[in-house]
N, C-alpha and C. Protein backbone atom coordinates (compact mmCIF):
# COMPACT_ATOMS: atom_id res chain seq x y z
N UNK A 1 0.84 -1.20 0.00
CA UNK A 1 0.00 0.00 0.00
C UNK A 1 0.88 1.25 0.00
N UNK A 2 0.74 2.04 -0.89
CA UNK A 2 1.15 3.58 -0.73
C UNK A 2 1.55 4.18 0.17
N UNK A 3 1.84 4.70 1.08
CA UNK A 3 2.23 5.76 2.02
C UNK A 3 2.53 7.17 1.84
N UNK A 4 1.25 8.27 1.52
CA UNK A 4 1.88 9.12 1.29
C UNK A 4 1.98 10.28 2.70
N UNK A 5 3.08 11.19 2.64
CA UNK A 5 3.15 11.98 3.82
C UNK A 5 2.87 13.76 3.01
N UNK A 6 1.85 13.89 4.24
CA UNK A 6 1.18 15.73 3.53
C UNK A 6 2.01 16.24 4.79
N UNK A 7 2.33 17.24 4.50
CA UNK A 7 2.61 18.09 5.65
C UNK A 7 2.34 19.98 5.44
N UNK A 8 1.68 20.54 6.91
CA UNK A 8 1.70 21.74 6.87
C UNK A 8 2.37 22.00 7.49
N UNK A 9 2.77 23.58 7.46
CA UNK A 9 3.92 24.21 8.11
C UNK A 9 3.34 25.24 8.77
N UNK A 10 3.90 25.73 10.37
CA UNK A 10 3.07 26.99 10.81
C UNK A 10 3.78 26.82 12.38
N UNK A 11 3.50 27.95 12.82
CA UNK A 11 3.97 28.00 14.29
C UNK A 11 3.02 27.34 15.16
N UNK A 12 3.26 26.56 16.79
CA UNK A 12 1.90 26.02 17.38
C UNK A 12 1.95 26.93 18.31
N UNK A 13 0.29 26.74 18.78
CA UNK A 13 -0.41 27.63 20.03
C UNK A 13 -0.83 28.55 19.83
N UNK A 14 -2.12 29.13 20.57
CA UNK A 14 -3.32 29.96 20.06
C UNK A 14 -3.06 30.99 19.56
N UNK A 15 -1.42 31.99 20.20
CA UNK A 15 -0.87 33.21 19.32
C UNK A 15 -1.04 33.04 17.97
N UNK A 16 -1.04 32.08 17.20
CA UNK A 16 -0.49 32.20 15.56
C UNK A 16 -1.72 31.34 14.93
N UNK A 17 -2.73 30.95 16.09
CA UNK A 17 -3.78 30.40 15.08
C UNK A 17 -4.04 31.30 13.87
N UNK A 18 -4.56 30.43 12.91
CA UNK A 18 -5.02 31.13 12.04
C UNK A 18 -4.23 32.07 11.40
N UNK A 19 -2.85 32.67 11.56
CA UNK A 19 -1.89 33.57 11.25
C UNK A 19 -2.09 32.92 9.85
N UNK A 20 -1.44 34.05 8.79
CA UNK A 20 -0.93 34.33 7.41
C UNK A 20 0.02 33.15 7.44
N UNK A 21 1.23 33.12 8.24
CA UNK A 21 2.29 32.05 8.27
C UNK A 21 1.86 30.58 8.82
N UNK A 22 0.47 30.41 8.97
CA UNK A 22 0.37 29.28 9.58
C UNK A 22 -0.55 28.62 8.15
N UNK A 23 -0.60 29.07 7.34
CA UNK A 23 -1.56 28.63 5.80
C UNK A 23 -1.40 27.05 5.60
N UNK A 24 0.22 26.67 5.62
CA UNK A 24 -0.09 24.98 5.88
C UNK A 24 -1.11 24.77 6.28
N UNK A 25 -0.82 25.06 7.88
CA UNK A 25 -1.68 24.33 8.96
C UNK A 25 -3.17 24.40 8.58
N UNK A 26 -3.28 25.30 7.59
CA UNK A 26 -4.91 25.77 7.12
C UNK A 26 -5.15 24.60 6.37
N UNK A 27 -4.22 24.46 5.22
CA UNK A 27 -4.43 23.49 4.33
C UNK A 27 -4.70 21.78 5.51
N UNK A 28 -4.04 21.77 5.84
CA UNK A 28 -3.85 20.45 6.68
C UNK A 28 -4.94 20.18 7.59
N UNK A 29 -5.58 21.55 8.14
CA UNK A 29 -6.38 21.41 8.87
C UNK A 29 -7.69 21.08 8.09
N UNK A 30 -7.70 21.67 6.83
CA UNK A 30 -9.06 21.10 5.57
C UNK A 30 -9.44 19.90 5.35
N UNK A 31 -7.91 19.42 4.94
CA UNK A 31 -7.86 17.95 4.45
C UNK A 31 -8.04 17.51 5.49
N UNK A 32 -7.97 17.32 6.88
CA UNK A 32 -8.38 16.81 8.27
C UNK A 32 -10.04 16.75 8.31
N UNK A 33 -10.20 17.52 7.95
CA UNK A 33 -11.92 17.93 7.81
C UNK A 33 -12.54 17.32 6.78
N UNK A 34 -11.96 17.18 5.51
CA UNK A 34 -12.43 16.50 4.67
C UNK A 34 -12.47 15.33 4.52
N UNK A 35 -11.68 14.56 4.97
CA UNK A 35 -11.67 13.40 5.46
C UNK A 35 -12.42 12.77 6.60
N UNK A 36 -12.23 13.39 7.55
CA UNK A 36 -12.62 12.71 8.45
C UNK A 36 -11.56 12.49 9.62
N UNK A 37 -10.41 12.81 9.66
CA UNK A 37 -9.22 12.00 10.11
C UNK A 37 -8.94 12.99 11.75
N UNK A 38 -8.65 12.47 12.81
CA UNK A 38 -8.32 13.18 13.71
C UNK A 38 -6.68 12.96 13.97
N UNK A 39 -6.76 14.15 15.19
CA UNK A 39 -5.57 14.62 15.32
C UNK A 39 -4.93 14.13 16.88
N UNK A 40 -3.59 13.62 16.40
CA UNK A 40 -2.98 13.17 18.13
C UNK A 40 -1.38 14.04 17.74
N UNK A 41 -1.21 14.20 19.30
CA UNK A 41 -0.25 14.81 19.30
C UNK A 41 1.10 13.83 19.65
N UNK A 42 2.07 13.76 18.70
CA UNK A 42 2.96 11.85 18.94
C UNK A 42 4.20 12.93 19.45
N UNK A 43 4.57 12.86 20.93
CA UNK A 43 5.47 13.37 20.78
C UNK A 43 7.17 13.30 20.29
N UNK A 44 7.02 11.65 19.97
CA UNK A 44 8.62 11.42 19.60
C UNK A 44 8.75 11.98 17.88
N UNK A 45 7.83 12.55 17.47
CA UNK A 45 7.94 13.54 16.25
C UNK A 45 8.06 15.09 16.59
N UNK A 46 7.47 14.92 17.74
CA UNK A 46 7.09 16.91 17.72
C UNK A 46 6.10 17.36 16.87
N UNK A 47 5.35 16.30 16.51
CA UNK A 47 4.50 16.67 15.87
C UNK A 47 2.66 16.25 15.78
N UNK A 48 1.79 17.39 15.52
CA UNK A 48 0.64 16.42 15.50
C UNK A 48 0.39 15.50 13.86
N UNK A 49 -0.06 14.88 14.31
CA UNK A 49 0.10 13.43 13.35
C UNK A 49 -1.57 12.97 13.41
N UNK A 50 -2.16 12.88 12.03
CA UNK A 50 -3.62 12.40 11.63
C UNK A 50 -3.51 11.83 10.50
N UNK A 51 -3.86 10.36 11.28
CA UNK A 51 -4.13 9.11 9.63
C UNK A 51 -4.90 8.54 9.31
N UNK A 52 -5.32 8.71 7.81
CA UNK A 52 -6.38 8.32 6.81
C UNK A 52 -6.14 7.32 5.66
N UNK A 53 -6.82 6.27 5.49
CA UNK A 53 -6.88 5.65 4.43
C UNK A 53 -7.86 6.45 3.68
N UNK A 54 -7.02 6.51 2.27
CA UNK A 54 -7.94 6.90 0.80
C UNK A 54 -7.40 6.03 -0.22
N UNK A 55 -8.30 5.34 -0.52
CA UNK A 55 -8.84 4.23 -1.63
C UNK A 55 -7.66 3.14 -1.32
N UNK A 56 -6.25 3.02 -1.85
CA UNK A 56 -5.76 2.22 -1.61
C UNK A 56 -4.45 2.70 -1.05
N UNK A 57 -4.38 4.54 -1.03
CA UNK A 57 -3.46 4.41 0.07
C UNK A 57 -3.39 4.91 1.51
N UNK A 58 -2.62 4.73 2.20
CA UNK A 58 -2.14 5.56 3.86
C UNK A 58 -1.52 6.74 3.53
N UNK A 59 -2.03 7.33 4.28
CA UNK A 59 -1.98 9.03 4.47
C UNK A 59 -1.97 9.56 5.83
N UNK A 60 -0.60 10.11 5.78
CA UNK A 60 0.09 10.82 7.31
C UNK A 60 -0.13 12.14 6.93
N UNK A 61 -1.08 12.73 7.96
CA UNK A 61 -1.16 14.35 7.93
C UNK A 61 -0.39 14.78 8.85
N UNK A 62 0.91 15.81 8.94
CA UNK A 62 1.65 16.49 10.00
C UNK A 62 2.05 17.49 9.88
N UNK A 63 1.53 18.32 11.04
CA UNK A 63 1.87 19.65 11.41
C UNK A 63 3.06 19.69 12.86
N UNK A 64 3.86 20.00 12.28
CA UNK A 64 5.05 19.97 12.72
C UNK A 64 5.04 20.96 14.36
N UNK A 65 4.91 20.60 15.40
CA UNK A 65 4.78 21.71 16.50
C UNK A 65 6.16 22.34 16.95
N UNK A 66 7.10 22.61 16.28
CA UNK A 66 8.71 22.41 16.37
C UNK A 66 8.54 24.16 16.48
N UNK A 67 8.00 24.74 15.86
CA UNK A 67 8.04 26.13 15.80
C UNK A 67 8.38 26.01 14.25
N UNK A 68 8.06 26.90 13.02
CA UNK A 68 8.49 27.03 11.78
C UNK A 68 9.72 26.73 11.13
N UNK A 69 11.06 27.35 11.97
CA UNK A 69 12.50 27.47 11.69
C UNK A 69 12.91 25.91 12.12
N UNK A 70 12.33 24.83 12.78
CA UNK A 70 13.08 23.89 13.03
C UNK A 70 11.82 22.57 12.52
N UNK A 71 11.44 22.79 11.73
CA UNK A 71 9.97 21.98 10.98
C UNK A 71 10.72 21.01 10.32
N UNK A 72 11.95 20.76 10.01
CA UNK A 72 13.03 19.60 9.32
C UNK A 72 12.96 18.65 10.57
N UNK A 73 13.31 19.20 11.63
CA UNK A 73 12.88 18.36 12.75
C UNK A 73 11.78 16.84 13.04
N UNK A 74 11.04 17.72 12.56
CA UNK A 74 9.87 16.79 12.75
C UNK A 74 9.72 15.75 11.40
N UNK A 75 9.64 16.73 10.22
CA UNK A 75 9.26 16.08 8.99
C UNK A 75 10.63 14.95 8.72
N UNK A 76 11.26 14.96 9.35
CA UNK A 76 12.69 13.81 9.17
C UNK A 76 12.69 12.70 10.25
N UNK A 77 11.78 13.01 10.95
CA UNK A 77 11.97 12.40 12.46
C UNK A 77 10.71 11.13 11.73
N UNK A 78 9.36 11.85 11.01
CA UNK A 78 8.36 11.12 10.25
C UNK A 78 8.51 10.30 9.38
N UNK A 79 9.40 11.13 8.62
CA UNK A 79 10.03 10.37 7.31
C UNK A 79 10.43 8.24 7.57
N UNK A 80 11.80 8.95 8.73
CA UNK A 80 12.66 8.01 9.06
C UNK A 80 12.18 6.98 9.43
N UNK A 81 10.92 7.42 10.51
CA UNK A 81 9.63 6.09 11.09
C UNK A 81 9.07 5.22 9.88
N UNK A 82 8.80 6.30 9.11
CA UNK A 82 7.81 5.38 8.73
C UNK A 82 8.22 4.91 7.15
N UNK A 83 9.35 5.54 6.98
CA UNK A 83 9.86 5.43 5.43
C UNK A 83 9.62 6.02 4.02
N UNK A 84 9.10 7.22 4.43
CA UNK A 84 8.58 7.40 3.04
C UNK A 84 9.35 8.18 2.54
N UNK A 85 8.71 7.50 1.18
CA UNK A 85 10.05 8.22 -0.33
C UNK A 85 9.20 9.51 -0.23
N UNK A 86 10.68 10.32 -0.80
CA UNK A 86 10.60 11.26 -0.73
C UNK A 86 9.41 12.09 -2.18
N UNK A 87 9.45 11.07 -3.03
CA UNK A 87 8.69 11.32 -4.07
C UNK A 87 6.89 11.49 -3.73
N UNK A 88 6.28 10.85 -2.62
CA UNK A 88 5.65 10.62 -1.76
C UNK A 88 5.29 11.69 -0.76
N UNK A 89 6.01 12.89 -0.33
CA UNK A 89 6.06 13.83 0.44
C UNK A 89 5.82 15.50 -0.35
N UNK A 90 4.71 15.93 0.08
CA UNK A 90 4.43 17.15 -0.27
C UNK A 90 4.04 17.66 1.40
N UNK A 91 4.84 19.28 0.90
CA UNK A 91 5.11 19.94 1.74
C UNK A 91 3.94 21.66 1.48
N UNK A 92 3.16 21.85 2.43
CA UNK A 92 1.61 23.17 2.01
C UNK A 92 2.66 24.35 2.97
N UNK A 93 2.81 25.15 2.48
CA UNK A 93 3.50 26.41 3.28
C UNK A 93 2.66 27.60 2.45
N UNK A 94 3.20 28.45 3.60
CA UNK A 94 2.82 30.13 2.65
C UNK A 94 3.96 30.42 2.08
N UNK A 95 3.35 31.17 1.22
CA UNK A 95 4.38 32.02 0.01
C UNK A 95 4.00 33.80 0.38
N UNK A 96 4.77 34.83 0.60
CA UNK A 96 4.31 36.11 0.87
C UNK A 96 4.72 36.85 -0.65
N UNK A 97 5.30 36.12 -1.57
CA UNK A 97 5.68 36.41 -2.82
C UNK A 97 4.02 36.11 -3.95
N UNK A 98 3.39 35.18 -3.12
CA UNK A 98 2.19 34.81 -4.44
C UNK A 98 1.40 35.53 -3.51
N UNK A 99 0.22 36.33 -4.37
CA UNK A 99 -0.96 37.40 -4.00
C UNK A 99 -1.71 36.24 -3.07
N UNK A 100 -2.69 36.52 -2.17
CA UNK A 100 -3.54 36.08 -1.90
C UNK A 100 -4.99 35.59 -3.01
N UNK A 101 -4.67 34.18 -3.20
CA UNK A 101 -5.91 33.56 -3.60
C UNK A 101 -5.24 32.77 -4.94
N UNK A 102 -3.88 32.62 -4.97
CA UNK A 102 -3.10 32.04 -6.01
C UNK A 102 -2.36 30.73 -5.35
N UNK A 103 -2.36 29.76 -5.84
CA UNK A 103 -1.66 28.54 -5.69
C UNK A 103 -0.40 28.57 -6.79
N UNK A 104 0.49 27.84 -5.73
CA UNK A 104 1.80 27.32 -7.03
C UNK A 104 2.45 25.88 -6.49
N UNK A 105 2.24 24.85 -7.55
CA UNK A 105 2.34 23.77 -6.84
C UNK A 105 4.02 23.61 -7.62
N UNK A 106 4.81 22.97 -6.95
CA UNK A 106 6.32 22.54 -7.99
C UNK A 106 6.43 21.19 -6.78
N UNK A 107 7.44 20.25 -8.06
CA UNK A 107 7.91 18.98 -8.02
C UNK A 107 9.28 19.20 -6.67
N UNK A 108 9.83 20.36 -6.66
CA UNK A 108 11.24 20.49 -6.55
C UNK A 108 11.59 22.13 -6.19
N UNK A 109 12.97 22.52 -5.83
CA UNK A 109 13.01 23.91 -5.59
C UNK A 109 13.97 24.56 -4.61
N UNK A 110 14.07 25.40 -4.90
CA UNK A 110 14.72 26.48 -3.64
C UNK A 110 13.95 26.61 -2.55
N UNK A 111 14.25 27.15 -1.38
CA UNK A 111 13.38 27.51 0.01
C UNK A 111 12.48 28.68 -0.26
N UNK A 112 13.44 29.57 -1.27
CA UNK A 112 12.78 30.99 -1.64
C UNK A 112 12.41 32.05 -0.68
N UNK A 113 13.95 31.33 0.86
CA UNK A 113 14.17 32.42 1.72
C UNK A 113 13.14 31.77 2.81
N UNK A 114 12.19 30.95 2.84
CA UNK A 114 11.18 30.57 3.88
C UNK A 114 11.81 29.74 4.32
N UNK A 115 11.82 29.86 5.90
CA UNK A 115 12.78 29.23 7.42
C UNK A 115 12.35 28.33 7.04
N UNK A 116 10.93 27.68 7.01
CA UNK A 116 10.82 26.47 7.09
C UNK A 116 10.76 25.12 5.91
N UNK A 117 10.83 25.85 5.18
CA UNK A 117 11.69 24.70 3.45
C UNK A 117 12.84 25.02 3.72
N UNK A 118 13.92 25.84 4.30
CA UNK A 118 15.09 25.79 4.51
C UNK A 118 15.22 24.62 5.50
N UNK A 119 14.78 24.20 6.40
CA UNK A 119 15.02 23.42 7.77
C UNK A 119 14.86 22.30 7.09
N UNK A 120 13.25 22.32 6.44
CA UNK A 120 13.32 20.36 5.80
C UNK A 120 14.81 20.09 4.75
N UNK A 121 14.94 21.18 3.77
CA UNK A 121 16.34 20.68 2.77
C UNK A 121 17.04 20.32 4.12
N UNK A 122 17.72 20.94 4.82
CA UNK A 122 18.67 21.00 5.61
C UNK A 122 18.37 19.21 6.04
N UNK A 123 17.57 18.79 6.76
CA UNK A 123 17.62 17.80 7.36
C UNK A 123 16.97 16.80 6.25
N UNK A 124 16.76 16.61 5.26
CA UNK A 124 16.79 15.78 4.34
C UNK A 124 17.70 15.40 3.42
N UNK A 125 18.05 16.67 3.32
CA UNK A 125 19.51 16.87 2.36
C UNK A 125 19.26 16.95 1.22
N UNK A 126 17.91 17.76 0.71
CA UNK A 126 17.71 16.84 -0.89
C UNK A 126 16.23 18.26 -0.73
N UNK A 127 16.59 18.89 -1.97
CA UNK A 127 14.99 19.63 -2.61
C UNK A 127 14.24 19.06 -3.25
N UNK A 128 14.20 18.07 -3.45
CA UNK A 128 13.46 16.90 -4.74
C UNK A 128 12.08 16.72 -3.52
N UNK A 129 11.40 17.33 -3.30
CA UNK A 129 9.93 17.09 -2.95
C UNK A 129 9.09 18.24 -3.10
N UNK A 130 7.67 17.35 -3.52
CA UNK A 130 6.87 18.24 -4.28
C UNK A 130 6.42 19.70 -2.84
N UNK A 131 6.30 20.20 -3.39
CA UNK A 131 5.52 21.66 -2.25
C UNK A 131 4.54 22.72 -3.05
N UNK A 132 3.52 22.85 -1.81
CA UNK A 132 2.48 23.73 -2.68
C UNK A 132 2.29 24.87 -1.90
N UNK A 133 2.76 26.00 -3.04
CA UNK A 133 2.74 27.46 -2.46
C UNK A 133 1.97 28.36 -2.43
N UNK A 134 0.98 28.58 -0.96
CA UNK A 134 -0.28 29.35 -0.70
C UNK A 134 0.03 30.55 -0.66
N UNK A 135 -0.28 31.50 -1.91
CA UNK A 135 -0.12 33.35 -1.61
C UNK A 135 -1.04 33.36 -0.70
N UNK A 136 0.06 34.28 0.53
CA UNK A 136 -0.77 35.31 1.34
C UNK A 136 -0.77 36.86 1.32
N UNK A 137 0.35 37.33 -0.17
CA UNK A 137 0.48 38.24 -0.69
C UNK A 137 1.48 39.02 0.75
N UNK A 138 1.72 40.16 0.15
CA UNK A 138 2.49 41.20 1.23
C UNK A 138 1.54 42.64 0.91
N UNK A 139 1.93 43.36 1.93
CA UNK A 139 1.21 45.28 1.67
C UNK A 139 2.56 45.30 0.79
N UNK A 140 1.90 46.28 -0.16
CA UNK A 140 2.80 47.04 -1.25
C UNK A 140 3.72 47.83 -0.90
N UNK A 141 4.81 47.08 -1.75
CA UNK A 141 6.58 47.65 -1.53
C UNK A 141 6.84 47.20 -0.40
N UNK A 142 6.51 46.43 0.78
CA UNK A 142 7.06 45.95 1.88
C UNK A 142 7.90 44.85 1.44
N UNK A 143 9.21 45.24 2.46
CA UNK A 143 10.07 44.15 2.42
C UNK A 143 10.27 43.24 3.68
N UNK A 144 9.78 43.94 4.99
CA UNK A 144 9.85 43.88 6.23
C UNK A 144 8.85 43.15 6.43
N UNK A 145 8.42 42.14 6.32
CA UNK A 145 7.00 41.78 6.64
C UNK A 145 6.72 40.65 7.86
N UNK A 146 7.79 40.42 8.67
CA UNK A 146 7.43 39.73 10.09
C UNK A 146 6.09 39.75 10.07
N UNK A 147 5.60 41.24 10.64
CA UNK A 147 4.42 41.18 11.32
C UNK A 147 3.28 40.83 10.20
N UNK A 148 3.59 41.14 9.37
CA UNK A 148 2.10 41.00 8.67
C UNK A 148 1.74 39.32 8.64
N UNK A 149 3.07 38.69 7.95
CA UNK A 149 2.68 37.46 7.97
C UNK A 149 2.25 36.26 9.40
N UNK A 150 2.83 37.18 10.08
CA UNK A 150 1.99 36.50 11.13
C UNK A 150 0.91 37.21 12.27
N UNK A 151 0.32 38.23 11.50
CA UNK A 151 -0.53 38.27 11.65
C UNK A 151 -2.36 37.55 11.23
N UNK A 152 -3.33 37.89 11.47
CA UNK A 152 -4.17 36.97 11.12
C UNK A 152 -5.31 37.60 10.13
N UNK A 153 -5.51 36.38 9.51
CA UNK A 153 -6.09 37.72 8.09
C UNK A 153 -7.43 38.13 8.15
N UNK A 154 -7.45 39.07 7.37
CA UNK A 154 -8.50 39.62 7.86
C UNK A 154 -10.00 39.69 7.78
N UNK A 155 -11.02 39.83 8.45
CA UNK A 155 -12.27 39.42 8.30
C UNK A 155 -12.72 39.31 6.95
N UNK A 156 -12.14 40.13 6.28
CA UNK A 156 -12.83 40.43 4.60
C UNK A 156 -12.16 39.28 3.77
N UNK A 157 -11.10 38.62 4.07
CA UNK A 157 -10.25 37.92 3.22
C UNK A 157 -11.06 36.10 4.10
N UNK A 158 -12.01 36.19 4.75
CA UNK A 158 -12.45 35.27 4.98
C UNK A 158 -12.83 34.22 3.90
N UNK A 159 -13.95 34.99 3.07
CA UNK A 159 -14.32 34.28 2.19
C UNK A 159 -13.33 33.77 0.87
N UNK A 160 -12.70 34.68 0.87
CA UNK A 160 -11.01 33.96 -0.07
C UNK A 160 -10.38 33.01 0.61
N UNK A 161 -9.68 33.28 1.73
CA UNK A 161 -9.32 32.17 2.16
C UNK A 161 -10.46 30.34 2.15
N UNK A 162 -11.28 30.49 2.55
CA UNK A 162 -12.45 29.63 2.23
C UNK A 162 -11.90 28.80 1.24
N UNK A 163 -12.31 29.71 0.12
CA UNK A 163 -11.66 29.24 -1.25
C UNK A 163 -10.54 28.82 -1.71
N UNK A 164 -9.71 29.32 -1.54
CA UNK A 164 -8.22 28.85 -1.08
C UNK A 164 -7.94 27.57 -0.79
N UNK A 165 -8.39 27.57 0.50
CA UNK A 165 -8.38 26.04 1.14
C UNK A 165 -9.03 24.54 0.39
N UNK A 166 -10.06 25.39 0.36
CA UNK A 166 -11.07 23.96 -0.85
C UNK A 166 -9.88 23.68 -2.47
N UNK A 167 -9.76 24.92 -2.64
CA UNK A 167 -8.79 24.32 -3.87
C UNK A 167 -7.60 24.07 -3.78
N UNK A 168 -7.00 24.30 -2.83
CA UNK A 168 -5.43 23.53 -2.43
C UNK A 168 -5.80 22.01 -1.73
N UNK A 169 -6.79 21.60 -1.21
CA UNK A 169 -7.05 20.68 -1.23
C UNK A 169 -7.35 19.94 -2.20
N UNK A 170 -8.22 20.38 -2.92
CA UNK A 170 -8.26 19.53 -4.26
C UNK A 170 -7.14 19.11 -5.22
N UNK A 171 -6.64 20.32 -5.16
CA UNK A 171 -5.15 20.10 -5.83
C UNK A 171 -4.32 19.20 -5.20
N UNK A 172 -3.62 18.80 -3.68
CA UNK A 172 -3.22 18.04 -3.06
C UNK A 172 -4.48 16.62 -3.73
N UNK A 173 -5.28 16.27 -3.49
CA UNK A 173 -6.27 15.43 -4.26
C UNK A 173 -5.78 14.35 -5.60
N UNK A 174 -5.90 15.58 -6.28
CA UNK A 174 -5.64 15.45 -7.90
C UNK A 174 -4.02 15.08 -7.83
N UNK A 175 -2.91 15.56 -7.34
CA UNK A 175 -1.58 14.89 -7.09
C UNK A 175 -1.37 13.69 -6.94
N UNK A 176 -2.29 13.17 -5.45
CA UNK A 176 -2.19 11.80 -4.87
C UNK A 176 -2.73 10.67 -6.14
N UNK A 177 -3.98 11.50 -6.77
CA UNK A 177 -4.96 10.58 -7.70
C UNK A 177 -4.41 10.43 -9.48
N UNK A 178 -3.65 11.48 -9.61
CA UNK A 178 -3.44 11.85 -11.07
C UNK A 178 -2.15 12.37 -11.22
N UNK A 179 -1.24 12.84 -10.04
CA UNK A 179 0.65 13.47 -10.64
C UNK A 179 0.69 14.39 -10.43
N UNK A 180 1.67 15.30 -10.70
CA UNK A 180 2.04 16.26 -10.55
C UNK A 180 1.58 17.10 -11.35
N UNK A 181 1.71 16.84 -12.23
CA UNK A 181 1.71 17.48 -13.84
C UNK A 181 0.30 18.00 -13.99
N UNK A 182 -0.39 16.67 -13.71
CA UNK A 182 -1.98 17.01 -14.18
C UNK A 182 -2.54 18.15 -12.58
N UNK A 183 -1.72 17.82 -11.81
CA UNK A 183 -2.09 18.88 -10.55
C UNK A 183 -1.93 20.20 -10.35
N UNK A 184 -0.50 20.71 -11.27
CA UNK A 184 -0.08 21.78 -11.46
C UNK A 184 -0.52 21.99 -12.77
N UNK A 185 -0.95 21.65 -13.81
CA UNK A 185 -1.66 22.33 -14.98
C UNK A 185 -3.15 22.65 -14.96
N UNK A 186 -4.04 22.02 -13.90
CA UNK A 186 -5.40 22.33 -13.75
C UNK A 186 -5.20 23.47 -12.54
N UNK A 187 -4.47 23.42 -11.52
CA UNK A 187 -4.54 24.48 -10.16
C UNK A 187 -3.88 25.34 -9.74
N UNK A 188 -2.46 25.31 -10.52
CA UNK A 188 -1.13 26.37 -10.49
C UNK A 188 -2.03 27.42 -11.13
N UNK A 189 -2.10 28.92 -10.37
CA UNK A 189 -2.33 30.13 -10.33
C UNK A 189 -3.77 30.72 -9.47
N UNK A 190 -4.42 31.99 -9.77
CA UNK A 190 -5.40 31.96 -9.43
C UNK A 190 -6.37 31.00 -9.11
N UNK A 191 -7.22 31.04 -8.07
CA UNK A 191 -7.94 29.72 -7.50
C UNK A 191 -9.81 30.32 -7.99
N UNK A 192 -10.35 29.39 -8.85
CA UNK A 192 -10.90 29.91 -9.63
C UNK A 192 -12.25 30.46 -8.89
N UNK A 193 -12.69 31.74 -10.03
CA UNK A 193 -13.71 32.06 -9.26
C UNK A 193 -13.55 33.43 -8.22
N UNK A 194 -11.92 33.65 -8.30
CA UNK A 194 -11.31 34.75 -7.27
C UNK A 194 -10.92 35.62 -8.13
N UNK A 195 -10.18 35.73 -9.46
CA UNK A 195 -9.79 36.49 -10.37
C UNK A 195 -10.02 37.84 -10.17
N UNK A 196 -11.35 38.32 -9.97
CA UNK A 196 -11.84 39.33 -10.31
C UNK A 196 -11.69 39.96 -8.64
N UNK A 197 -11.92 39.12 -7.72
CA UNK A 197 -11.57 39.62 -6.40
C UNK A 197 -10.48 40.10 -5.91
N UNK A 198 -9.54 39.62 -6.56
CA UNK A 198 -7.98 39.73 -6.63
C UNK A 198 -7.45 41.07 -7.34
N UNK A 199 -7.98 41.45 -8.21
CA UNK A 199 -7.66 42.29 -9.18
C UNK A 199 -8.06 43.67 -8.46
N UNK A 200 -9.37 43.48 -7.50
CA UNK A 200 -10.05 44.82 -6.40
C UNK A 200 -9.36 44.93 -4.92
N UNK A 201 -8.64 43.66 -4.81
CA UNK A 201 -7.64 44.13 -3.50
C UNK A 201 -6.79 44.99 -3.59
């Protein structure tokens, strides 16, 4: 049987619920919901850990409680248990480079400066895993953006985010069911239906 490992990325504890930087954990927390699958906290990962059978394979959901900058931690500590190829492992983070309401899914990659794809290369040793990148956009011309991204978004961006989530899930979906290829040519960019919302932010 399959084994595949999802993972979100985000800081733990009620400060950063819901934060801009915690968008993994958004994604992860969907697919938790959509499924059905609950959540235990294993501590010889550092991580919370929720598993689902879908159709014929096993599926490890983990949100890494390590804090963001040390998320290699956990996702290597998972890996090692339970074995999974790395071909097998997709990684849901925020991107403050993609607008809010845009997906970018890739096979492979740079960190692109984010602590926490820096920590997994680091402790894997290897960029060869797929990752899907949730815009939470930045305020214009900011380069400084600590606070924004972890701040929590805002009432109006509710209903985008919504959307967001349903289609990065699907897209994670369509990966497990159909590749990469066919995942990133139907869901890489705008998340449909937002276009025009995007264009009035």
């Amino acid at each position: 049987m399959s084994l595949y490992l999802l993972v979100g990325l985000g800081n733990p504890g009620g400060e950063y619920a819901k934060t801009r930087h915690n968008a993994g954990f958004l994604v992860l927390g969907e697919l938790a919901r959509r499924w059905g699958a609950s959540w235990d906290f294993e501590k010889k990962f550092s991580a919370r850990i929720a598993k689902v059978r879908r159709g014929e394979c096993q599926v490890l959901l983990c949100q890494p409680q390590t804090f963001m900058n040390s998320s290699g931690e956990a996702v290597s500590a998972v890996i090692g248990f339970y074995q999974v190829p790395t071909n097998q492992l997709l990684v849901a983070v925020d991107d403050a480079d993609l607008p809010l309401g845009e997906l970018r899914m890739r096979p492979a990659g740079s960190s692109g400066g984010h602590h926490g794809l820096e920590s997994i290369e680091q402790h894997l040793g290897t960029r060869e895993y797929a990752r899907l990148r949730v815009g939470i956009g930045r305020r214009d011309g900011e380069r400084e953006i600590t606070n924004y991204v972890l701040g929590r978004f805002h009432s109006t961006e509710a209903p985008v985010l919504d959307k967001v989530l349903a289609a990065a899930s699907d897209q994670i979906e369509c990966w497990m069911d159909s590749g990469l290829q066919k995942a990133m040519s139907l869901f890489n960019g705008p998340v449909a239906g937002l276009e025009n919302e995007r264009k009035e932010q």
